[in-house]
C-alpha atoms as a PDB file:
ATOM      1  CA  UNK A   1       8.374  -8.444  -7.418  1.00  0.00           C
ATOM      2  CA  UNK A   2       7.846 -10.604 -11.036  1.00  0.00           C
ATOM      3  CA  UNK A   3      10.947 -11.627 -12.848  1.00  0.00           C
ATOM      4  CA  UNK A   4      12.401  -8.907 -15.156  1.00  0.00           C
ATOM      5  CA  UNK A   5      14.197  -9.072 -18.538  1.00  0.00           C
ATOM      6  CA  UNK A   6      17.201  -9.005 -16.733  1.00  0.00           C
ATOM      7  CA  UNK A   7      17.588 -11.609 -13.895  1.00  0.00           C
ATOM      8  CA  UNK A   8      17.289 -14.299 -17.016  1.00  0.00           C
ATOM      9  CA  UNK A   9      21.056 -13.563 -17.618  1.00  0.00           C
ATOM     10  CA  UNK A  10      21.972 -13.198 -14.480  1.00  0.00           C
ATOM     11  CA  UNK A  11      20.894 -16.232 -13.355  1.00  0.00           C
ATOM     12  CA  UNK A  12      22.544 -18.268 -16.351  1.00  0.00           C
ATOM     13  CA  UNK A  13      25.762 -16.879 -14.674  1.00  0.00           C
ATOM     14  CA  UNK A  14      24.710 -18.518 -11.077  1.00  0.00           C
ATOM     15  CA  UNK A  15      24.368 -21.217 -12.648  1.00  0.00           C
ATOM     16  CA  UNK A  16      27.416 -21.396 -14.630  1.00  0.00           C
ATOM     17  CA  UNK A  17      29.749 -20.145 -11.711  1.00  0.00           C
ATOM     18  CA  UNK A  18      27.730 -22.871  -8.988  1.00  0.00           C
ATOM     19  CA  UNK A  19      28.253 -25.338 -11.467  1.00  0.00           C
ATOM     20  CA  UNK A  20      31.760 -24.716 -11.460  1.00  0.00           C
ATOM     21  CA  UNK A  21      32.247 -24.850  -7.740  1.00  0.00           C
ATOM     22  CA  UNK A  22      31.708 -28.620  -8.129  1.00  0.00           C
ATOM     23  CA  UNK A  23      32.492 -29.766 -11.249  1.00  0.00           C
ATOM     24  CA  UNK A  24      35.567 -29.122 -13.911  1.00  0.00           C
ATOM     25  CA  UNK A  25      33.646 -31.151 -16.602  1.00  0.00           C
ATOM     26  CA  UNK A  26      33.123 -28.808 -19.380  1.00  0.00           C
ATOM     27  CA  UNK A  27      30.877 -31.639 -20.936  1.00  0.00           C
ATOM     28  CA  UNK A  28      28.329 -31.699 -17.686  1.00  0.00           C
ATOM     29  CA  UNK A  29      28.608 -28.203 -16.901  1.00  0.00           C
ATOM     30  CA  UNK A  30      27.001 -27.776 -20.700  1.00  0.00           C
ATOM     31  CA  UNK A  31      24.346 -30.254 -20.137  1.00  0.00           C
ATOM     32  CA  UNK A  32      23.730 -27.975 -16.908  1.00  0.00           C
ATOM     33  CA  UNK A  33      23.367 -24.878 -18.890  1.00  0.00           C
ATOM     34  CA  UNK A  34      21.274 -26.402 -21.995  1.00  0.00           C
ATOM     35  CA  UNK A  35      18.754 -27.751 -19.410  1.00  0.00           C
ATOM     36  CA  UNK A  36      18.505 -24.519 -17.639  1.00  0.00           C
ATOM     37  CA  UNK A  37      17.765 -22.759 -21.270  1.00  0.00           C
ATOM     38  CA  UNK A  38      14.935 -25.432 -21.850  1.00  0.00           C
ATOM     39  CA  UNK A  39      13.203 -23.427 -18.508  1.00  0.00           C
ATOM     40  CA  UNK A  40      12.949 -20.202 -20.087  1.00  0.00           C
ATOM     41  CA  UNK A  41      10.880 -20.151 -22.694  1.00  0.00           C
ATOM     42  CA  UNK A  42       8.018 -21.829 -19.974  1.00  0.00           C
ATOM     43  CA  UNK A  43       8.806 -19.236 -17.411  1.00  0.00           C
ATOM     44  CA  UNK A  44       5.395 -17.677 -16.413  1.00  0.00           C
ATOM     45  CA  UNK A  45       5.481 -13.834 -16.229  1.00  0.00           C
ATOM     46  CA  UNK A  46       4.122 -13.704 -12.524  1.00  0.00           C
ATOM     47  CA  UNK A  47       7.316 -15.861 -11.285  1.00  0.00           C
ATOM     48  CA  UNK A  48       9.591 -14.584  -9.429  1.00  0.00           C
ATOM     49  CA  UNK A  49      13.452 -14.075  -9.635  1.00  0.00           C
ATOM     50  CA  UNK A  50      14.265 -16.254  -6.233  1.00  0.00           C
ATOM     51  CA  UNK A  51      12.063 -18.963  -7.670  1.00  0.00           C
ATOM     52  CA  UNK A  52      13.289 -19.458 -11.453  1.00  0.00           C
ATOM     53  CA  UNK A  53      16.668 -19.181  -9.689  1.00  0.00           C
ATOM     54  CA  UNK A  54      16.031 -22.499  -7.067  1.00  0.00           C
ATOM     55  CA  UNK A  55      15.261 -24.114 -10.515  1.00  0.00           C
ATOM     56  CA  UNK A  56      18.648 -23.386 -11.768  1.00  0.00           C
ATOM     57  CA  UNK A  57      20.196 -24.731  -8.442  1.00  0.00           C
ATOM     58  CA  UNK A  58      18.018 -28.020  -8.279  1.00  0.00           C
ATOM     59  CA  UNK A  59      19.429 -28.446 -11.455  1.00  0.00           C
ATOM     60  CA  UNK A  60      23.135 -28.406 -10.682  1.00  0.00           C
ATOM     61  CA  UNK A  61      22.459 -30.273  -7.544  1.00  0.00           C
ATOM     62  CA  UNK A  62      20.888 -32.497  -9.584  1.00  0.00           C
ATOM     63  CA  UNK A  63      23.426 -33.124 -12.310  1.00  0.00           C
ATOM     64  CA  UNK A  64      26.390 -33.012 -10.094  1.00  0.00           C
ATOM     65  CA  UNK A  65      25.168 -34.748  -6.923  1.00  0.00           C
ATOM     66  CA  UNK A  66      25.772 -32.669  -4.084  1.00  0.00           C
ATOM     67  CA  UNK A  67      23.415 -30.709  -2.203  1.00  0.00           C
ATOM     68  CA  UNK A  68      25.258 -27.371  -1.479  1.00  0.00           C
ATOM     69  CA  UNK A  69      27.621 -26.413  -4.068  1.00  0.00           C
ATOM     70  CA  UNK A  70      28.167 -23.165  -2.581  1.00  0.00           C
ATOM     71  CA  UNK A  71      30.071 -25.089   0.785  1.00  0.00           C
ATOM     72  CA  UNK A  72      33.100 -24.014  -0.007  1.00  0.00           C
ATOM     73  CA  UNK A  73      32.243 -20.670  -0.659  1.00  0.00           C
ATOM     74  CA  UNK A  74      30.469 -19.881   2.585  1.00  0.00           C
ATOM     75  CA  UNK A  75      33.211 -21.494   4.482  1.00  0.00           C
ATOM     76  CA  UNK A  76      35.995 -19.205   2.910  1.00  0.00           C
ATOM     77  CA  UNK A  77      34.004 -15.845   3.100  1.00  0.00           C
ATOM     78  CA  UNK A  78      32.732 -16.692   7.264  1.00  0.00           C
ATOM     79  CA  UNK A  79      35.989 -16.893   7.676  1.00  0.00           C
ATOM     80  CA  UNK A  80      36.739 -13.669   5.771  1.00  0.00           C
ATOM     81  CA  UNK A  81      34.044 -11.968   8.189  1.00  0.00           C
ATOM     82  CA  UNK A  82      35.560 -13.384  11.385  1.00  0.00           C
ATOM     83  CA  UNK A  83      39.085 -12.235  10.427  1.00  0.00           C
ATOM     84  CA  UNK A  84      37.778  -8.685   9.756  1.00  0.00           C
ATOM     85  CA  UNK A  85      35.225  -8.850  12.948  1.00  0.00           C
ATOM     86  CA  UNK A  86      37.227  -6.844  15.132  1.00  0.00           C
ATOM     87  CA  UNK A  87      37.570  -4.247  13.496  1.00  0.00           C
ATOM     88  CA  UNK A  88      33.511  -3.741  13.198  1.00  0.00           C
ATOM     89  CA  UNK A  89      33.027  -4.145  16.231  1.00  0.00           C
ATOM     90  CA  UNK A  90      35.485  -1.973  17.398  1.00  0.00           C
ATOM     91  CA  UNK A  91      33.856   0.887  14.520  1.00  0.00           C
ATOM     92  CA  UNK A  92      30.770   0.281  16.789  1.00  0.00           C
ATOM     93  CA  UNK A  93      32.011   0.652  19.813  1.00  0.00           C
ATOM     94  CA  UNK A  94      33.542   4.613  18.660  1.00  0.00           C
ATOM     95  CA  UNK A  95      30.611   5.374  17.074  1.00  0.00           C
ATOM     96  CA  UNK A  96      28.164   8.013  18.170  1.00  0.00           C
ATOM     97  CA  UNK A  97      25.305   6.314  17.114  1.00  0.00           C
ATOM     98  CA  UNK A  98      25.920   2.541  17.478  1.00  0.00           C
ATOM     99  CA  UNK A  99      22.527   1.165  16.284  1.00  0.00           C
ATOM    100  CA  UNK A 100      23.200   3.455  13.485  1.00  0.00           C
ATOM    101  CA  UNK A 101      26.456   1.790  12.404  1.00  0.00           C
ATOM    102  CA  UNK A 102      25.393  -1.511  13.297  1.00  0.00           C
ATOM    103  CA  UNK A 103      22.759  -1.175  10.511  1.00  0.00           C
ATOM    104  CA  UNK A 104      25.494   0.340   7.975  1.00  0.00           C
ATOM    105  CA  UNK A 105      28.193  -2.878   8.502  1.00  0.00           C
ATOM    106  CA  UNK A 106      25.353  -5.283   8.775  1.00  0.00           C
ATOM    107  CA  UNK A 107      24.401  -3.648   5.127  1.00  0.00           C
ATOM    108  CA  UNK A 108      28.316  -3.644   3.686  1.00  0.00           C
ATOM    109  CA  UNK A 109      28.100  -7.288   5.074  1.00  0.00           C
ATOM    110  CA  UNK A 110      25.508  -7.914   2.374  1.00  0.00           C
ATOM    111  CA  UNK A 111      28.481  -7.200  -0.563  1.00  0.00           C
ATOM    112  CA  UNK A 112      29.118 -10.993   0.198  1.00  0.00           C
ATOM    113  CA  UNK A 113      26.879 -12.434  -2.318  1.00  0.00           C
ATOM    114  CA  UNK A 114      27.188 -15.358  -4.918  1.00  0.00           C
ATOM    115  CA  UNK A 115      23.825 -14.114  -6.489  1.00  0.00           C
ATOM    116  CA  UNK A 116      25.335 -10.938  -7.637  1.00  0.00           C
ATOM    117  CA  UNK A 117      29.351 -11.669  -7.685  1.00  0.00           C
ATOM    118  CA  UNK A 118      32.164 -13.806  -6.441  1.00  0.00           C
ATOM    119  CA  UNK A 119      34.763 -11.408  -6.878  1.00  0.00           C
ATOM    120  CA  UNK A 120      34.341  -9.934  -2.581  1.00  0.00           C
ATOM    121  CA  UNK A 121      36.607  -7.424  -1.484  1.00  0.00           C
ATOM    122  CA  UNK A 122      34.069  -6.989   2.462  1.00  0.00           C
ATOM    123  CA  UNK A 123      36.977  -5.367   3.858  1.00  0.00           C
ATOM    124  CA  UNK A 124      36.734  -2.460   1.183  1.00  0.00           C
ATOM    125  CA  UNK A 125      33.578  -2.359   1.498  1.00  0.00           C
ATOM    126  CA  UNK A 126      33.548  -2.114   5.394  1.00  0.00           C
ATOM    127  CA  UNK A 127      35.777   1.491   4.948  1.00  0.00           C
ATOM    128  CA  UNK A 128      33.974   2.800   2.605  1.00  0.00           C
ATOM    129  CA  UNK A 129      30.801   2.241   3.360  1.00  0.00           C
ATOM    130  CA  UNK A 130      31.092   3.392   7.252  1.00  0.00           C
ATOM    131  CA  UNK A 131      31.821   6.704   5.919  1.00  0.00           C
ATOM    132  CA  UNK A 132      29.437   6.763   3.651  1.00  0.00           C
ATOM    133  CA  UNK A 133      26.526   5.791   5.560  1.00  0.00           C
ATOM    134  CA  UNK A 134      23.054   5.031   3.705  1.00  0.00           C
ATOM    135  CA  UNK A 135      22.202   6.853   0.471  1.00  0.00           C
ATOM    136  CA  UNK A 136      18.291   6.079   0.876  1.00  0.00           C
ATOM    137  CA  UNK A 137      17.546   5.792   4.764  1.00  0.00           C
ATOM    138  CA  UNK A 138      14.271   4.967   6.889  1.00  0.00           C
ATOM    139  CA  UNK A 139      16.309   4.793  10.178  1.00  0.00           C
ATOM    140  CA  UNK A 140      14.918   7.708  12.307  1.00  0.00           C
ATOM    141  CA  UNK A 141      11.281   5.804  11.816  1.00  0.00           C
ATOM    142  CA  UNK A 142      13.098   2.365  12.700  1.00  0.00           C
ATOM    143  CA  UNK A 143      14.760   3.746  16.216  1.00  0.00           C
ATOM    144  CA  UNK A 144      10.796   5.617  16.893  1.00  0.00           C
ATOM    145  CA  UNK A 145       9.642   1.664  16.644  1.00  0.00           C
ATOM    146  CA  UNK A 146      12.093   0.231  18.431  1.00  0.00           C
ATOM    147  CA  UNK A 147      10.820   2.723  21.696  1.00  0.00           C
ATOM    148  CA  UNK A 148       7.452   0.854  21.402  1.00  0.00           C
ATOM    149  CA  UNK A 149       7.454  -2.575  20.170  1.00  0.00           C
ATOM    150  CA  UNK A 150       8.558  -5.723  21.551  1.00  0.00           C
ATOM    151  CA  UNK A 151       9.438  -8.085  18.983  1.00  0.00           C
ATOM    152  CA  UNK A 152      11.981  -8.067  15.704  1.00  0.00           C
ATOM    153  CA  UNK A 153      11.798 -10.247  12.892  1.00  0.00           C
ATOM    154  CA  UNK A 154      15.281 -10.499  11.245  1.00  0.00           C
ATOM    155  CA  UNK A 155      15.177 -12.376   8.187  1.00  0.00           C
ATOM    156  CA  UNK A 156      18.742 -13.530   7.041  1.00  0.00           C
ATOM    157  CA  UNK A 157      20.320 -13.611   3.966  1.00  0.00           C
ATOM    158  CA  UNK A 158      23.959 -14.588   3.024  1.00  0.00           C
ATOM    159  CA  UNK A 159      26.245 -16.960   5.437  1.00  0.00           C
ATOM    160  CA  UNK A 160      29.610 -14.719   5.199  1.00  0.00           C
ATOM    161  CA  UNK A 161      26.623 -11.436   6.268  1.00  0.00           C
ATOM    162  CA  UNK A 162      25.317 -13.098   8.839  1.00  0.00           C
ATOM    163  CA  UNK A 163      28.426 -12.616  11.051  1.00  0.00           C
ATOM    164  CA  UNK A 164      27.917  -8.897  11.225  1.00  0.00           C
ATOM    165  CA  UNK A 165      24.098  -9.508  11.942  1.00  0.00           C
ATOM    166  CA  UNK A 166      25.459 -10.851  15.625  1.00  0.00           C
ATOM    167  CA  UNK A 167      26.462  -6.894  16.105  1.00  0.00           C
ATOM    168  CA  UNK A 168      23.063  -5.916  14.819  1.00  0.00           C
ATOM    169  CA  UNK A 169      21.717  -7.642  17.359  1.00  0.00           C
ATOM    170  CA  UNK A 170      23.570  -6.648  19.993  1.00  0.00           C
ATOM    171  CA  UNK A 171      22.612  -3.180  19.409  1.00  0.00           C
ATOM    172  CA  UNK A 172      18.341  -4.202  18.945  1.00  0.00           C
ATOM    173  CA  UNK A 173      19.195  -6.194  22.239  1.00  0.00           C
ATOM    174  CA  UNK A 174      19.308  -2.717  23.924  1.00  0.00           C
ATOM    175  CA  UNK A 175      15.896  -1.692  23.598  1.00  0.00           C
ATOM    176  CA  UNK A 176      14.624  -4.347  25.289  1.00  0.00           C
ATOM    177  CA  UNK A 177      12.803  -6.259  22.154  1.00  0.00           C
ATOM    178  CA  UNK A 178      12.944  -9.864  21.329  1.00  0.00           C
ATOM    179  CA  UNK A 179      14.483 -10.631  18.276  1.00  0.00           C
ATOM    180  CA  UNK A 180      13.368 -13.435  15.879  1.00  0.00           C
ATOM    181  CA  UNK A 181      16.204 -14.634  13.276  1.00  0.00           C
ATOM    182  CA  UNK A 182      15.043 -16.142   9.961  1.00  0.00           C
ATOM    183  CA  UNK A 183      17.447 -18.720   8.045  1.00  0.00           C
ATOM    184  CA  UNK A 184      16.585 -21.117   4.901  1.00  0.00           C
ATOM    185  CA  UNK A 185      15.229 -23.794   5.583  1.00  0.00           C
ATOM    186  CA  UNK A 186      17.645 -25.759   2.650  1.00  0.00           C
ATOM    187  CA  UNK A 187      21.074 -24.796   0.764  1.00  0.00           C
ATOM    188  CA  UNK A 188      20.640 -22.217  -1.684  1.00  0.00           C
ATOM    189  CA  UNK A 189      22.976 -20.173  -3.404  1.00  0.00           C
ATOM    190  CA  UNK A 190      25.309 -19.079   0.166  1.00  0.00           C
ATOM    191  CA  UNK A 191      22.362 -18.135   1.981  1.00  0.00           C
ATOM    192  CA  UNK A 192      22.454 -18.783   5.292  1.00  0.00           C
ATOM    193  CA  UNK A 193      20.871 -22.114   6.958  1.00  0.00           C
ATOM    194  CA  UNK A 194      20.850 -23.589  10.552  1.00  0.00           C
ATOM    195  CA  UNK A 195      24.429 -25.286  10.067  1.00  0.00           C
ATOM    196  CA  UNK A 196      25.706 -22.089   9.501  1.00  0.00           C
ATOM    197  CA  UNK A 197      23.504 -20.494  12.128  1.00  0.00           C
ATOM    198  CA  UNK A 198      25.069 -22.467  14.810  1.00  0.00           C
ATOM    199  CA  UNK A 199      28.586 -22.129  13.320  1.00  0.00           C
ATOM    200  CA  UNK A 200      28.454 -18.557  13.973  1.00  0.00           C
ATOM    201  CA  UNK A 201      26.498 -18.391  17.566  1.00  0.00           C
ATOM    202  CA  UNK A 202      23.666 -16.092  16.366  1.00  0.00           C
ATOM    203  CA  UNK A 203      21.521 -18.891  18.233  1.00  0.00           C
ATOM    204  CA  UNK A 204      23.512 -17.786  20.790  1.00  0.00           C
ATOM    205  CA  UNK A 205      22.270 -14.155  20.817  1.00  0.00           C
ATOM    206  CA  UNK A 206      18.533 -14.380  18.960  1.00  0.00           C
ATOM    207  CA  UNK A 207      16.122 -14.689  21.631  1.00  0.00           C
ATOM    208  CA  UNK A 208      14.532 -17.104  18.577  1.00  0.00           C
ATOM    209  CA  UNK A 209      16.291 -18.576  15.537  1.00  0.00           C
ATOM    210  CA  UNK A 210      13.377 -20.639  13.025  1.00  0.00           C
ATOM    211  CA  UNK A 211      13.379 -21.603   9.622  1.00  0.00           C
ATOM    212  CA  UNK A 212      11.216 -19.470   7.077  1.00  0.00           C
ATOM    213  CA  UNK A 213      10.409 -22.843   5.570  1.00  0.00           C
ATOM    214  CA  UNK A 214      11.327 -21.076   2.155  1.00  0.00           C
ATOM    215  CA  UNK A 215      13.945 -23.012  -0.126  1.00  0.00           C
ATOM    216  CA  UNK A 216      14.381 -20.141  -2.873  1.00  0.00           C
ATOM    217  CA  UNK A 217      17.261 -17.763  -2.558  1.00  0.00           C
ATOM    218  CA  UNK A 218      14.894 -14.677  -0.937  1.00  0.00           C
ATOM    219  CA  UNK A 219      12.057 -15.378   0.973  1.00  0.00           C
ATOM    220  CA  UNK A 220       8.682 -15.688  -1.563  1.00  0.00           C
ATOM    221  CA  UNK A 221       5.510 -15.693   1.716  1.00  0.00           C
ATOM    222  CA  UNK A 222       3.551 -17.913   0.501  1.00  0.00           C
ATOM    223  CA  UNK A 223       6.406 -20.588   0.267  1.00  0.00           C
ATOM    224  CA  UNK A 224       6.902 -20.006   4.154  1.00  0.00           C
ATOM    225  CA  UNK A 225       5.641 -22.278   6.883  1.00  0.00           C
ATOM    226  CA  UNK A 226       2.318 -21.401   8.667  1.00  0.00           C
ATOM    227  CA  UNK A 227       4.763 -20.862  11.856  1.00  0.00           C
ATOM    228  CA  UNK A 228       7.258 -18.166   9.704  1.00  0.00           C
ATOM    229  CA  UNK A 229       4.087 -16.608   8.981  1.00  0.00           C
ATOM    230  CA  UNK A 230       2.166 -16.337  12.351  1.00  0.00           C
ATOM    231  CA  UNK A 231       5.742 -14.474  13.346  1.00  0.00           C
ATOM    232  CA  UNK A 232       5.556 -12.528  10.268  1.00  0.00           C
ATOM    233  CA  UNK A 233       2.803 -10.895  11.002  1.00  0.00           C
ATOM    234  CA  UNK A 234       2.934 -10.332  15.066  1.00  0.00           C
ATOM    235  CA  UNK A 235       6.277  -8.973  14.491  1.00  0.00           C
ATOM    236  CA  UNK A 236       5.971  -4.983  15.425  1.00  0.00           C
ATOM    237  CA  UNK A 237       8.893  -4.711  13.282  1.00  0.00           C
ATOM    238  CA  UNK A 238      10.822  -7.096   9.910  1.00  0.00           C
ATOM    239  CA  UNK A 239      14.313  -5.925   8.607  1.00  0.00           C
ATOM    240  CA  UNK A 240      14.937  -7.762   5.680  1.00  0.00           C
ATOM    241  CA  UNK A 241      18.208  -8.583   4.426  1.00  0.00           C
ATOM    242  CA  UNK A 242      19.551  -8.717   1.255  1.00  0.00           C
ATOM    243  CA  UNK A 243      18.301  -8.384  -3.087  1.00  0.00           C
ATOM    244  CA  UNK A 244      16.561 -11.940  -2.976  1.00  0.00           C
ATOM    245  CA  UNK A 245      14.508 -10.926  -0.012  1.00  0.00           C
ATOM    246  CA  UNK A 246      13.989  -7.957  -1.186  1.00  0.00           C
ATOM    247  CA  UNK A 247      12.443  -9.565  -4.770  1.00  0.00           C
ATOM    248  CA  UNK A 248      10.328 -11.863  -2.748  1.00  0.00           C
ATOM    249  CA  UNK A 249       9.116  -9.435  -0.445  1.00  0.00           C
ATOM    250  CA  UNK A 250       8.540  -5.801  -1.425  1.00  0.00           C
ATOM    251  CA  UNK A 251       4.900  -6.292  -2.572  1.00  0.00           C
ATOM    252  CA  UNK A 252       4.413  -7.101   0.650  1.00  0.00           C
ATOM    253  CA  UNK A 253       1.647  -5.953   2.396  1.00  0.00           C
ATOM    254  CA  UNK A 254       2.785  -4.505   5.451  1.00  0.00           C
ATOM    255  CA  UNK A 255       5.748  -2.496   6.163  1.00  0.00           C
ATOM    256  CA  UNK A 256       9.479  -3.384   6.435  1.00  0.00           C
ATOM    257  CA  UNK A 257      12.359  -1.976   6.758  1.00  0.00           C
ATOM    258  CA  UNK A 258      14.885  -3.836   3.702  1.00  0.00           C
ATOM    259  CA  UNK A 259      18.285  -3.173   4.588  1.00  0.00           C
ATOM    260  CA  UNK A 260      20.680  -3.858   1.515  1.00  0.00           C
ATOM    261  CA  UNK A 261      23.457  -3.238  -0.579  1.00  0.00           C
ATOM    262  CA  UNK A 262      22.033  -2.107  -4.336  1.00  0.00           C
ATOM    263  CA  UNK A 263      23.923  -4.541  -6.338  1.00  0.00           C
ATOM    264  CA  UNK A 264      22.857  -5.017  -9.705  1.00  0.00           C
ATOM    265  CA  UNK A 265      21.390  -1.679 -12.372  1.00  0.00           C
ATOM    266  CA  UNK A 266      17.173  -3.153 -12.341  1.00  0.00           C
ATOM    267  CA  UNK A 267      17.237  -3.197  -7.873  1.00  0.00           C
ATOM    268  CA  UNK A 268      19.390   0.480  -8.257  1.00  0.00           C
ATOM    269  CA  UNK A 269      16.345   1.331 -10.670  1.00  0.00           C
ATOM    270  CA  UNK A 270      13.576   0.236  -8.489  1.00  0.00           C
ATOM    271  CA  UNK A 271      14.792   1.645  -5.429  1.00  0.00           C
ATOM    272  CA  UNK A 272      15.627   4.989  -7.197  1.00  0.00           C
ATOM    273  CA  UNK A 273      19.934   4.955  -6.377  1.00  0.00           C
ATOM    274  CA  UNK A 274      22.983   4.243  -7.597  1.00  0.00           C
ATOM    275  CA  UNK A 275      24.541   0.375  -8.148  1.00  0.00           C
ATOM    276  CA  UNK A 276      26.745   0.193  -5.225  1.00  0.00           C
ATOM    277  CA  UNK A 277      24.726   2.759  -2.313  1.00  0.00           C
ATOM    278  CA  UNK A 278      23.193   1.455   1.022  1.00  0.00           C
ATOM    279  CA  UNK A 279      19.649   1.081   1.834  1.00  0.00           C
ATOM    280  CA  UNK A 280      17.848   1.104   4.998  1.00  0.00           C
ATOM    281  CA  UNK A 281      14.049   1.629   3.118  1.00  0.00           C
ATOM    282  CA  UNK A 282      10.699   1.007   4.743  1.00  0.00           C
ATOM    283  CA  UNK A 283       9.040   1.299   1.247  1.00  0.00           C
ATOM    284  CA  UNK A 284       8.638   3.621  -1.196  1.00  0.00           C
ATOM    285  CA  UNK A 285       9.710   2.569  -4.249  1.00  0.00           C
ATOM    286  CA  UNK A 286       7.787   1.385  -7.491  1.00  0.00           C
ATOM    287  CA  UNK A 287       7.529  -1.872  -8.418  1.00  0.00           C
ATOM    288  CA  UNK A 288       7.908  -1.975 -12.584  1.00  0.00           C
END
């Protein structure tokens, strides 16, 4: 998916509110912001959202010397999805279709997202959005797959998300398929990487945790490792999580199943929903 009209904006605010994670110096956190602005105008029309917004983040890691500014932020919002744990995995465990609400949380879990927001509320989100369910859903085709392949792709998105992903695969685990789980291979934004990985035990559960290789915030192919790929492509089935995945990916050329939370007006648009409904899509949709 190219970059739109409206991710420039949106990504000016990432990288005002990242900037501000690490810094209180107005002075720097303008020099930030002017040097993002200088990008713009020699942004190519074929890039991608995940990609002008690792330039945004290079910058601030840059200019303020740390590597993840979002530390902090992942930290307090795993710990926000531990607390409230329990009670999704007891929502599982009374459901009549387990997979099916497995899919739902994993989806709510994807509110948690410093691309989009940092004001969270995931425990809102969890009630609502269990009785809600999907407004747009591919999940009958997903559990006909699941009775005849053997191996999932999971690629990750957010660190707080993640969490609910280990009940996701808990569920997968039943039908007797291996499951691959995809992480970034650097900090970005709060997506998830192999610190946090470990922190939370889905190494633990995955039959396979690996790296996509891809340092943008959503997962652009050709910016993957030849060993992402190879799995990429033997994979009977991919669930990908999350908006930036869902930029990088839904020109793809084979079929997945994007599982997300429609958070901003242009991916509503796209996907043909409201800003705010669930989405468990194997395709579909028209790319402007």
């Amino acid at each position: 998916m190219q970059i739109e009209l409206d991710c420039f904006p949106c990504i000016f605010r990432q990288v005002l509110e990242s900037s501000r994670m690490v810094t209180d110096d107005e002075g720097l956190i303008k020099e930030i912001l002017d040097e993002y602005s200088k990008l713009v105008p020699k942004v190519d029309d074929n890039i991608m959202g995940p990609t002008l917004g690792k330039y945004g983040q290079d910058i601030v890691k840059e200019k303020t010397n740390t590597d993840d500014p979002y530390r902090e932020f992942k930290r307090k919002h795993m710990k926000l999805a531990q607390e409230i744990y329990p009670e999704a995995e007891e929502i599982i465990n009374q459901a009549d279709d387990s997979l099916f609400d497995a899919l739902v949380i994993a989806a709510t879990g994807n509110a948690i997202d410093a691309g989009v927001s940092l004001d969270v509320d995931v425990a809102h989100h969890l009630k609502q959005s269990t009785g809600s369910g999907f407004v747009k859903s591919d999940y009958a085709e997903l559990k006909t797959k699941l009775q005849n392949e053997e191996k999932v792709l999971i690629i990750g998105d957010n660190a707080g998300e993640a969490i609910f992903d280990k009940l996701l695969i808990k569920e997968l685990k039943k039908y007797n398929v291996e499951i691959i789980y995809a992480y970034r291979d650097a900090p970005i934004l709060n997506d998830v990487t192999i610190k946090e990985i470990k922190e939370i035990g889905i190494d633990k559960l995955a039959d396979r945790v690996l790296s996509s290789g891809c340092q943008t915030p959503g997962t652009i192919l050709n910016e993957t490792t030849d060993e992402f790929r190879k799995i990429y492509n033997q994979a009977g089935i991919v669930i990908s999580k999350g908006q930036g995945n869902f930029e990088g990916l839904s020109g793809a050329s084979r079929s997945i199943f994007f599982l997300l939370k429609a958070k901003c007006e242009l991916i509503a648009s796209i996907l043909d929903v409201e800003q705010g409904d669930l989405i468990l899509s194997g395709g579909g949709f028209k790319l402007r």
